[in-house]
N, C-alpha and C. Protein backbone atom coordinates (compact mmCIF):
# COMPACT_ATOMS: atom_id res chain seq x y z
N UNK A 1 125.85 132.71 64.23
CA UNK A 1 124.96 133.77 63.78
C UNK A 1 124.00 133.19 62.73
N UNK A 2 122.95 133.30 63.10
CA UNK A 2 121.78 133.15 62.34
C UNK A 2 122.07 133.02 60.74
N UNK A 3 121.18 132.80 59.57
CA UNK A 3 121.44 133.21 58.42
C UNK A 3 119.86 133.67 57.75
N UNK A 4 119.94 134.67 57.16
CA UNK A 4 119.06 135.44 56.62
C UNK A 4 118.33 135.00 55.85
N UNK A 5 116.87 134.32 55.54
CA UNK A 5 116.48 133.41 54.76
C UNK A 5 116.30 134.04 52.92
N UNK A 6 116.92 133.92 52.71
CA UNK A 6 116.94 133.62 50.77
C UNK A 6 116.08 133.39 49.72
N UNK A 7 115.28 131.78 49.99
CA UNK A 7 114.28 131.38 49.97
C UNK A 7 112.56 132.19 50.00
N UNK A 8 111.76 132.68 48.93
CA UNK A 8 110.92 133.40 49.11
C UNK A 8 110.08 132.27 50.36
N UNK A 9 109.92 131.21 50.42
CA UNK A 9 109.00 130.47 51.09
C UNK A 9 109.47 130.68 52.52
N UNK A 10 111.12 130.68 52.62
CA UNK A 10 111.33 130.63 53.92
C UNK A 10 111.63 132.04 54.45
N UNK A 11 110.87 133.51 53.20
CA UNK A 11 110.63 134.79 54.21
C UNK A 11 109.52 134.76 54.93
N UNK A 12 108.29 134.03 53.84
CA UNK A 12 106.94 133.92 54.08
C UNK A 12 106.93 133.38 55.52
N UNK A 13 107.83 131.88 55.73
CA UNK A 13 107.32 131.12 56.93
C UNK A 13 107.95 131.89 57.95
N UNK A 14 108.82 132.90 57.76
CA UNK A 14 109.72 133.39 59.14
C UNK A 14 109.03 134.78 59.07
N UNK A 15 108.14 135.09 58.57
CA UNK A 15 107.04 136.22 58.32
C UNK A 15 105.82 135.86 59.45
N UNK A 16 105.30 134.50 58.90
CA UNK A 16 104.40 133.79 59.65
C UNK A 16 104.52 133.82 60.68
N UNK A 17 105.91 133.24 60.87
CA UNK A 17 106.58 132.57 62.67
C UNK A 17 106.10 134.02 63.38
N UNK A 18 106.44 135.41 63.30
CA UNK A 18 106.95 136.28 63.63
C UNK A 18 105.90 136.76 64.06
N UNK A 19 104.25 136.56 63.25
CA UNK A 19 103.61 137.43 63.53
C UNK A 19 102.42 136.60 64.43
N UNK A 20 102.60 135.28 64.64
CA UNK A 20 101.66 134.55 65.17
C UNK A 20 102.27 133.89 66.15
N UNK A 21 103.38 133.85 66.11
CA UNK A 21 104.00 133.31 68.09
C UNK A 21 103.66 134.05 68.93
N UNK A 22 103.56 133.38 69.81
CA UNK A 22 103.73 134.25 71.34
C UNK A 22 103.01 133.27 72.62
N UNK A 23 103.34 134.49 73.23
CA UNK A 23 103.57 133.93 74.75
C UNK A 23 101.80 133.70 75.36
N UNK A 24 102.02 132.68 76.24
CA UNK A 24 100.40 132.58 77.01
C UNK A 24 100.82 132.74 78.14
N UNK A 25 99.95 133.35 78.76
CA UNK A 25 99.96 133.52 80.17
C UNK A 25 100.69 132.67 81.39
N UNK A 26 100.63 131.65 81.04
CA UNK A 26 101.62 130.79 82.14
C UNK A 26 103.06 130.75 81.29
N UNK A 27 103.46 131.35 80.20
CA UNK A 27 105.07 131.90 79.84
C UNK A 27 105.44 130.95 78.90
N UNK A 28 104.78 129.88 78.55
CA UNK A 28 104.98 129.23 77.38
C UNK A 28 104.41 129.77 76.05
N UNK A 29 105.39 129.50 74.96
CA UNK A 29 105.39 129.92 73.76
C UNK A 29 104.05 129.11 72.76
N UNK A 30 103.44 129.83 72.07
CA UNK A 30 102.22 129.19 71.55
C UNK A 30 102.85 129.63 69.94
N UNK A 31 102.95 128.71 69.00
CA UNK A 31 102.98 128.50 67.57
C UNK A 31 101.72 128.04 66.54
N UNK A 32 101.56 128.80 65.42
CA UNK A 32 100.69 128.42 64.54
C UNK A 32 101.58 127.75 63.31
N UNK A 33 100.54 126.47 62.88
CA UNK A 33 101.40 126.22 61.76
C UNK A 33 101.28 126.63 60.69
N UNK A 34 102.81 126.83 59.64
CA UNK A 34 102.19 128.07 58.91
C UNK A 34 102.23 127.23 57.16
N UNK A 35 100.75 126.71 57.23
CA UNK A 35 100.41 126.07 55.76
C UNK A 35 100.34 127.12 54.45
N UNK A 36 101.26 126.14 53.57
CA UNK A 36 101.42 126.38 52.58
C UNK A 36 100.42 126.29 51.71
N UNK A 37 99.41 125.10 51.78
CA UNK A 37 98.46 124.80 51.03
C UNK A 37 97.11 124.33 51.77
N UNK A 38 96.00 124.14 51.64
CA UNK A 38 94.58 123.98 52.82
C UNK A 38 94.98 122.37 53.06
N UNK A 39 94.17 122.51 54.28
CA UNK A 39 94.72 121.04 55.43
C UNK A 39 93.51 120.25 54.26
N UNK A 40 92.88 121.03 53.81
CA UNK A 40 91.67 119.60 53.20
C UNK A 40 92.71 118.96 52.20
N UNK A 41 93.38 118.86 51.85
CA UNK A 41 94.54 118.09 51.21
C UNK A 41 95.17 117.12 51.53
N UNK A 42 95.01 116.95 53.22
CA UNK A 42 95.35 116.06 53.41
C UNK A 42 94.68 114.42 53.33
N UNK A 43 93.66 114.74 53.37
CA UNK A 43 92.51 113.25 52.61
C UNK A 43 92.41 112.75 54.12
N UNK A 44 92.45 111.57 53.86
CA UNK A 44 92.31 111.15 55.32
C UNK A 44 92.89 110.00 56.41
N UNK A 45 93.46 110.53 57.52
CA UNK A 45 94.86 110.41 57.60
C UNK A 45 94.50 109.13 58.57
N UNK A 46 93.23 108.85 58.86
CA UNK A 46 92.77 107.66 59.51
C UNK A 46 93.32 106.35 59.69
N UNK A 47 93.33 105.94 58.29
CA UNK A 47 93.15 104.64 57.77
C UNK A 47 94.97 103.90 57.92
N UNK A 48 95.56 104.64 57.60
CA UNK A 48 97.36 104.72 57.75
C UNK A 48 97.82 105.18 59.61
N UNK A 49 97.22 105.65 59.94
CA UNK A 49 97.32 105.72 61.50
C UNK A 49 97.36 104.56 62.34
N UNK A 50 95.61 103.99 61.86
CA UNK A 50 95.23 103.01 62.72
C UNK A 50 96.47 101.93 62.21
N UNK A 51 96.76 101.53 61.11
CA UNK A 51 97.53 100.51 60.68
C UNK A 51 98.55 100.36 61.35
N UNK A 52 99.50 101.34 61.00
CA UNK A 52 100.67 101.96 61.45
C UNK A 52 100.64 101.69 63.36
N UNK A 53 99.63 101.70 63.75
CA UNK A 53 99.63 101.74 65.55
C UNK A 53 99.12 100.02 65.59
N UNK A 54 98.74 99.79 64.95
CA UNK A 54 98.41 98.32 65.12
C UNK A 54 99.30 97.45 64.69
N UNK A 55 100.60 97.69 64.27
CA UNK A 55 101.62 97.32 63.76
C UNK A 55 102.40 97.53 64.97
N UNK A 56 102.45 98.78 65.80
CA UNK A 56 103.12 98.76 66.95
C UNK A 56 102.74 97.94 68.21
N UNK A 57 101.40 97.95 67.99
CA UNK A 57 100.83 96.98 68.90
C UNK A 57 101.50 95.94 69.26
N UNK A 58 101.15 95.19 67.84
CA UNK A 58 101.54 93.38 67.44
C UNK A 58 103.26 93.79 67.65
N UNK A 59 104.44 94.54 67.78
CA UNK A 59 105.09 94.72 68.26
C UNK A 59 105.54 95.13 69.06
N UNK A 60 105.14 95.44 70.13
CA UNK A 60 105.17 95.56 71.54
C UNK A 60 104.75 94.44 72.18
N UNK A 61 103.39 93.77 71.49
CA UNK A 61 103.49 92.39 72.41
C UNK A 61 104.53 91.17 72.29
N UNK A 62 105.63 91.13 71.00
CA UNK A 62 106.36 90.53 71.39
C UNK A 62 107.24 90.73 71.83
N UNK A 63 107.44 92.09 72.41
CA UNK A 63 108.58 92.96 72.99
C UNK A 63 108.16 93.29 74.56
N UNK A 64 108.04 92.17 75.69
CA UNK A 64 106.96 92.45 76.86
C UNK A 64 108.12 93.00 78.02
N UNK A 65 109.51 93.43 77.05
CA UNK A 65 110.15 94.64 77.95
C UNK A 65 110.05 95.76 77.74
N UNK A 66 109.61 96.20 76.09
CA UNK A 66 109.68 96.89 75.67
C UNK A 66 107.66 97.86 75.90
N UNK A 67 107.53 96.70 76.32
CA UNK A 67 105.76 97.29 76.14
C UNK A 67 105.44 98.43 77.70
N UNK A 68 106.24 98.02 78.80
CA UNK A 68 105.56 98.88 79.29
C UNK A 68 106.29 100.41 79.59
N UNK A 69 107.44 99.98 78.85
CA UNK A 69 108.25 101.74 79.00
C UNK A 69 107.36 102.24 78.32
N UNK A 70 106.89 101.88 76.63
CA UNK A 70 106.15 102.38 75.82
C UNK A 70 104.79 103.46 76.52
N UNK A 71 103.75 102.45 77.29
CA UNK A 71 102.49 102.67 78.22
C UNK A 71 103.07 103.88 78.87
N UNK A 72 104.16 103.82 79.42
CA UNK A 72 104.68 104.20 80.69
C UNK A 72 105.16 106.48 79.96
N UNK A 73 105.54 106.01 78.55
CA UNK A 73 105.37 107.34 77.84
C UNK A 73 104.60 107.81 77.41
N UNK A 74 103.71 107.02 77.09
CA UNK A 74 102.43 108.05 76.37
C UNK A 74 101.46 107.97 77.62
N UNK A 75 101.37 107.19 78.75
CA UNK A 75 101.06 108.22 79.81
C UNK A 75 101.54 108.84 80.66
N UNK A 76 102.95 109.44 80.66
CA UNK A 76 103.21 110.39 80.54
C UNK A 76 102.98 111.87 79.80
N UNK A 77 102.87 111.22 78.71
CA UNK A 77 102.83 112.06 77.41
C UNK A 77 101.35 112.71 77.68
N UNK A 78 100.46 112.04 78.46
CA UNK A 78 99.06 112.51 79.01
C UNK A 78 98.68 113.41 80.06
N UNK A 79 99.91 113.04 81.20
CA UNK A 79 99.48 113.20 81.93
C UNK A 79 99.99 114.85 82.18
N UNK A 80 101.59 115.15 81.19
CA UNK A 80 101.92 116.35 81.33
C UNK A 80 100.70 117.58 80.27
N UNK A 81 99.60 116.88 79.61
CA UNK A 81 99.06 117.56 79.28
C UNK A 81 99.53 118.20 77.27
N UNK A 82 100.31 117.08 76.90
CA UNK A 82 100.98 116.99 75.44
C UNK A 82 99.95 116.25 74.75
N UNK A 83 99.38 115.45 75.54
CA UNK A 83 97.94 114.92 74.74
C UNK A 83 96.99 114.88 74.81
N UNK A 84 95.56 114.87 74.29
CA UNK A 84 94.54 114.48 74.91
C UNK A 84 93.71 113.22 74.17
N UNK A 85 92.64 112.84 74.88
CA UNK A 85 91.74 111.92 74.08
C UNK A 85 90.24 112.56 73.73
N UNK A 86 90.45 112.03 72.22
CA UNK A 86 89.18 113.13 71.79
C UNK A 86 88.37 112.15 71.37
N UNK A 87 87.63 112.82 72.01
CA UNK A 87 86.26 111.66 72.39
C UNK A 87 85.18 111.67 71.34
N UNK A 88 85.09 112.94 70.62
CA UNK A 88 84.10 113.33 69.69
C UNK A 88 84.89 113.68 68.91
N UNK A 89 85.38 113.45 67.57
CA UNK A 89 85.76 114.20 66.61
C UNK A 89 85.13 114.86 65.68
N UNK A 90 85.34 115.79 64.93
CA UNK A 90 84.79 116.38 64.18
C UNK A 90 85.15 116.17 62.81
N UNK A 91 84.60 115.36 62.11
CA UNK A 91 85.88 114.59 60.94
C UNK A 91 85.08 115.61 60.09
N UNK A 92 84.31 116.58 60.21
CA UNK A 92 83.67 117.59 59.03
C UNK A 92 84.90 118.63 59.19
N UNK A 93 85.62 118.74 60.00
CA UNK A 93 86.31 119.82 59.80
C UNK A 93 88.30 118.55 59.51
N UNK A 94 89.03 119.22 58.87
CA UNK A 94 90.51 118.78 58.36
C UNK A 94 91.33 118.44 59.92
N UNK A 95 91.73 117.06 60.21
CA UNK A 95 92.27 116.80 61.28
C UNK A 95 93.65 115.90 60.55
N UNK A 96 94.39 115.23 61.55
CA UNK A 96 95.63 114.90 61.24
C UNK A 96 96.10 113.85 62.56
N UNK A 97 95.82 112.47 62.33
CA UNK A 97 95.90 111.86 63.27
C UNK A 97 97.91 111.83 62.71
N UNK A 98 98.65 111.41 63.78
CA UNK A 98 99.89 111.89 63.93
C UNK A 98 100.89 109.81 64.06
N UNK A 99 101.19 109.25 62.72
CA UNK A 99 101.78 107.85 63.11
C UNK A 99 103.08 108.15 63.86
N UNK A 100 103.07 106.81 65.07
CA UNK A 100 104.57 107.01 66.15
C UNK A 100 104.61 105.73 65.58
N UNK A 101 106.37 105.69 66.12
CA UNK A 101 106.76 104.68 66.67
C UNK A 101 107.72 104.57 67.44
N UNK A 102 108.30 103.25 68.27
CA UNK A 102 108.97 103.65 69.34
C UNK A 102 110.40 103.69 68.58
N UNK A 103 111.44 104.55 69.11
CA UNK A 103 112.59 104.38 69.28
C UNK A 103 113.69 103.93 70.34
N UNK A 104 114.14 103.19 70.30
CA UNK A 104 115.11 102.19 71.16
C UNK A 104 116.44 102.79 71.29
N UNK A 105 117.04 103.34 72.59
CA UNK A 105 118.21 103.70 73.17
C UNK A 105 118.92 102.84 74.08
N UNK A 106 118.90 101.62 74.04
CA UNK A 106 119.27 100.68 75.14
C UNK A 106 120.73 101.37 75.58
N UNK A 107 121.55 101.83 74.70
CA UNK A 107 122.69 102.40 75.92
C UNK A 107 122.58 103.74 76.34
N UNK A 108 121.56 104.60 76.23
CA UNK A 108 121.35 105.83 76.98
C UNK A 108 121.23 105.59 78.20
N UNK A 109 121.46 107.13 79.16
CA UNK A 109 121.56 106.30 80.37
C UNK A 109 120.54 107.48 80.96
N UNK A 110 119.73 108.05 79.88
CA UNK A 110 118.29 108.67 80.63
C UNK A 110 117.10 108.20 79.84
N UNK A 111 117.50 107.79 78.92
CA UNK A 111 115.92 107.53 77.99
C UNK A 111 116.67 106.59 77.10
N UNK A 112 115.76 105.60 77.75
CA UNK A 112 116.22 104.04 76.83
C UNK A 112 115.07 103.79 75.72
N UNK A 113 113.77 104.65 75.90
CA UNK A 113 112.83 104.60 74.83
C UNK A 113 112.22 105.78 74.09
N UNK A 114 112.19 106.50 73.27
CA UNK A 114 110.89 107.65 72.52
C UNK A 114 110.51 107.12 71.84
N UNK A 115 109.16 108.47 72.02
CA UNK A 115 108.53 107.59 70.51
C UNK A 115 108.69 109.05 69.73
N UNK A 116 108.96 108.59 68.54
CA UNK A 116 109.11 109.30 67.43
C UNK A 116 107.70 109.88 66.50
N UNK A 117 107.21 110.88 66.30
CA UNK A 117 105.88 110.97 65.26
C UNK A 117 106.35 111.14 63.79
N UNK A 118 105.66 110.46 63.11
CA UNK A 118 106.08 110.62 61.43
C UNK A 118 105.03 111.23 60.85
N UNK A 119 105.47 112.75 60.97
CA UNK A 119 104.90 114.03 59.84
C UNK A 119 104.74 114.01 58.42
N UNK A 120 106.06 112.77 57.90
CA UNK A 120 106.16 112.80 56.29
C UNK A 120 105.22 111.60 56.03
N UNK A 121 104.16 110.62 56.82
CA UNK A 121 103.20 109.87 56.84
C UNK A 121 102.77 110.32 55.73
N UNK A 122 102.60 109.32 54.20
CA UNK A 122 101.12 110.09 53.24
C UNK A 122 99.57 109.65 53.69
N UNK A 123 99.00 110.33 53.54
CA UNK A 123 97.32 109.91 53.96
C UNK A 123 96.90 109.46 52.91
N UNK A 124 95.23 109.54 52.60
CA UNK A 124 94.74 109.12 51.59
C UNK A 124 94.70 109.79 49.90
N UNK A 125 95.55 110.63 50.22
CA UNK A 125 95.59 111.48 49.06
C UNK A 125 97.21 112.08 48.79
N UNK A 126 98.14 110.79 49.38
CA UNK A 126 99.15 110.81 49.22
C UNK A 126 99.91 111.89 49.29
N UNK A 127 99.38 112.86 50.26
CA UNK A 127 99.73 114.26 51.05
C UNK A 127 100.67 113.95 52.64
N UNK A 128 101.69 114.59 53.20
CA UNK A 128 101.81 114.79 53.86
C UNK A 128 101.31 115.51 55.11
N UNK A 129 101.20 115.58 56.26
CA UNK A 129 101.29 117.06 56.64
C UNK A 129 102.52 117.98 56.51
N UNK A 130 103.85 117.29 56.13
CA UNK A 130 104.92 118.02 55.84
C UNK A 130 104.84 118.91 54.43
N UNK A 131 104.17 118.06 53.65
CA UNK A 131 103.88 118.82 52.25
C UNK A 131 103.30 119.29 52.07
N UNK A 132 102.87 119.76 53.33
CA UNK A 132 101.25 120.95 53.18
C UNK A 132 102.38 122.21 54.03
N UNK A 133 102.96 122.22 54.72
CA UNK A 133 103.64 123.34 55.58
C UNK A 133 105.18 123.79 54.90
N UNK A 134 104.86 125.12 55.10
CA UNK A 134 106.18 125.96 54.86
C UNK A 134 107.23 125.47 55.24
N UNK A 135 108.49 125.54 54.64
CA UNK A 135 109.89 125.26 55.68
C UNK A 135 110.80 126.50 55.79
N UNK A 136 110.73 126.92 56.80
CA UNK A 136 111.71 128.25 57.55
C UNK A 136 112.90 127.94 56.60
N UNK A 137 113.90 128.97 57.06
CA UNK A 137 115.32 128.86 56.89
C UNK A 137 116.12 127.61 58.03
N UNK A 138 117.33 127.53 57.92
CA UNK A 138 118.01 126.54 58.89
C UNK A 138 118.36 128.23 59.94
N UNK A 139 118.53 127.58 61.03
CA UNK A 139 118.59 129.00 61.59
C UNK A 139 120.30 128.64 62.72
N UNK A 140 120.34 127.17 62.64
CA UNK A 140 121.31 127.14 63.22
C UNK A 140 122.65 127.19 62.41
N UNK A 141 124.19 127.12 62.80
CA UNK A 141 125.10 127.52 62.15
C UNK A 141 125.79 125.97 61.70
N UNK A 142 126.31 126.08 60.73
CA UNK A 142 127.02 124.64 60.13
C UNK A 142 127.83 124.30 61.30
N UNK A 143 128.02 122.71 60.96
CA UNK A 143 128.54 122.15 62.18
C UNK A 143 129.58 122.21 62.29
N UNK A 144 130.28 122.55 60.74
CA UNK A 144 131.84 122.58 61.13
C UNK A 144 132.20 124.23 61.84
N UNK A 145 131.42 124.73 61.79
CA UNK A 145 131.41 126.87 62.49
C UNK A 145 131.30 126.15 64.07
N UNK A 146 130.53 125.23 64.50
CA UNK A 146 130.22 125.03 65.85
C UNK A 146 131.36 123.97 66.38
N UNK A 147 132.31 122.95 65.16
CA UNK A 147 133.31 122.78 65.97
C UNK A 147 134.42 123.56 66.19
N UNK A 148 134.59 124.53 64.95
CA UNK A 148 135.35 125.23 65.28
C UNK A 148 135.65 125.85 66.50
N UNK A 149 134.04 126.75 66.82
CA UNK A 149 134.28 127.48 68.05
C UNK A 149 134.61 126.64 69.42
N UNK A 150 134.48 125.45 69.27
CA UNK A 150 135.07 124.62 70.51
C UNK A 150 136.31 124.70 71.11
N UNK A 151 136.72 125.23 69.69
CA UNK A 151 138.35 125.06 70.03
C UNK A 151 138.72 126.89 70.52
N UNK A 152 138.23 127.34 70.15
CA UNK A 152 138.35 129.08 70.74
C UNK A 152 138.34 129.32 72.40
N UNK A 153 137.51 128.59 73.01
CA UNK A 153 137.84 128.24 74.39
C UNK A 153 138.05 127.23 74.85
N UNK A 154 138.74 127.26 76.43
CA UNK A 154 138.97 126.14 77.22
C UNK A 154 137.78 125.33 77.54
N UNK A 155 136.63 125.74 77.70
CA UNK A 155 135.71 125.16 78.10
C UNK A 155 134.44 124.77 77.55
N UNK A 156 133.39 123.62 77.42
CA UNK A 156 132.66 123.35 76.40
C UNK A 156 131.49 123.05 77.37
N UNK A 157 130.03 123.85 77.41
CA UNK A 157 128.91 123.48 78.06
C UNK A 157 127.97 122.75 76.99
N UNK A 158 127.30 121.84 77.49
CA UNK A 158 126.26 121.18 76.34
C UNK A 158 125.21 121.04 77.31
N UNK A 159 123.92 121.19 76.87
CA UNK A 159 122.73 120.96 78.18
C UNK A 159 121.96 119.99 76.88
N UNK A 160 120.97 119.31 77.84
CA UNK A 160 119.89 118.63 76.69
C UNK A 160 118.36 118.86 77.73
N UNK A 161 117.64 120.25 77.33
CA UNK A 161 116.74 120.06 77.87
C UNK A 161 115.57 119.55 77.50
N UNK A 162 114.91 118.97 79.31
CA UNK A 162 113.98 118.01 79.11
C UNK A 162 112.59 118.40 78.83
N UNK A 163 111.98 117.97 77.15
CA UNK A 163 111.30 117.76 76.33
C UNK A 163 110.96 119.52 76.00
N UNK A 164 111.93 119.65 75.76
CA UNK A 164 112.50 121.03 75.06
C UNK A 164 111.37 121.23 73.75
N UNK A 165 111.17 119.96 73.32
CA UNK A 165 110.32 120.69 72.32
C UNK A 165 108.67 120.35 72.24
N UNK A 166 108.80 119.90 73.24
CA UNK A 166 107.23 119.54 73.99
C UNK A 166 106.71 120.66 74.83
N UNK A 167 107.77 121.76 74.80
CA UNK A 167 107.00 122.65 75.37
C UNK A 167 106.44 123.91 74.67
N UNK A 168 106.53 123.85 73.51
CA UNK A 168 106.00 124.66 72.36
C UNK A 168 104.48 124.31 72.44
N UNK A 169 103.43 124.89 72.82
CA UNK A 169 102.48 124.87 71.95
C UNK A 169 101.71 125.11 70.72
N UNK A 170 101.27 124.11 70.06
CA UNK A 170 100.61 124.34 68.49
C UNK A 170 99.25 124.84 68.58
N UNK A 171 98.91 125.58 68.13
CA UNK A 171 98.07 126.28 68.03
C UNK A 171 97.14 125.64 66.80
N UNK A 172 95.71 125.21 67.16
CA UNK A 172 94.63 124.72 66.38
C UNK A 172 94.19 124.81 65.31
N UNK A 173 95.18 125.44 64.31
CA UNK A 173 95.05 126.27 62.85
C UNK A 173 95.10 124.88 61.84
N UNK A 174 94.43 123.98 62.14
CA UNK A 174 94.61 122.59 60.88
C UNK A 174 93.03 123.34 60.66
């Protein structure tokens, strides 16, 4: 069971959540993010991006097993329509280029690679985008409540769905 948020910030953000989700027409869920403070705060998130990806670069090329699962996800990551390439930016208006890097599962036996995005990245003004956004309540239940209930029945289902959280859309509110 849920827990009731406490936190004045996390009524505000579950205030937010509540009144700006919803559904689009093809049945996926559309989210706004709900800033705490103006995106112009974030300075500019350019300069630590490019680095940060050119660092993955020069490591992926000495990783030439590792380089084309990499290719092989972020076009994916394209082709389902999670990314695009923006050809014109508008650097007059507050944007947020997003640093990855890969993560390595060599004994998984469905995904031996992700890439991870780092939100707590500082930009040029030593801002996050995490430190610009609200944080909800925890909404799930402590882990020791969830082993417990394991033991209440005979039987234990676990699913891991695929890119479960890639299917949220964010809504353009930077």
């Amino acid at each position: 069971m849920p827990r009731k948020p406490t936190q004045p910030d996390h009524r505000i953000c579950e205030q937010y959540f509540t009144k700006t989700t919803r559904q689009d027409c093809s049945g996926r869920i559309t989210v706004s993010l709900p800033f705490k403070d103006y995106a112009i705060r974030l300075g500019d998130p350019f300069d630590i991006a490019r680095r940060r990806f050119l660092a993955l670069e020069r490591r992926l090329l000495r990783s030439p097993e590792i380089r084309p699962q990499y290719i092989a996800f972020m076009e994916e990551y394209e082709g389902i329509g999670h990314m695009s390439v923006v050809a014109q930016p508008n650097l007059k208006e507050p944007y947020y280029y997003m640093p990855h890097h890969c993560v390595l599962k060599p004994h998984s036996t469905s995904t031996k690679l992700l890439v991870a995005f780092d939100f707590s990245c500082r930009t040029s003004t030593q801002t996050s985008l995490n430190d610009i956004l609200l944080v909800g309540p925890t909404v799930q239940q402590e882990l020791y409540m969830l082993l417990i209930r394991f033991r209440l029945y005979p039987f234990a289902i676990t699913a891991n769905i695929t890119k479960m959280y890639r299917q949220v859309l964010i809504e353009n509110n930077l």
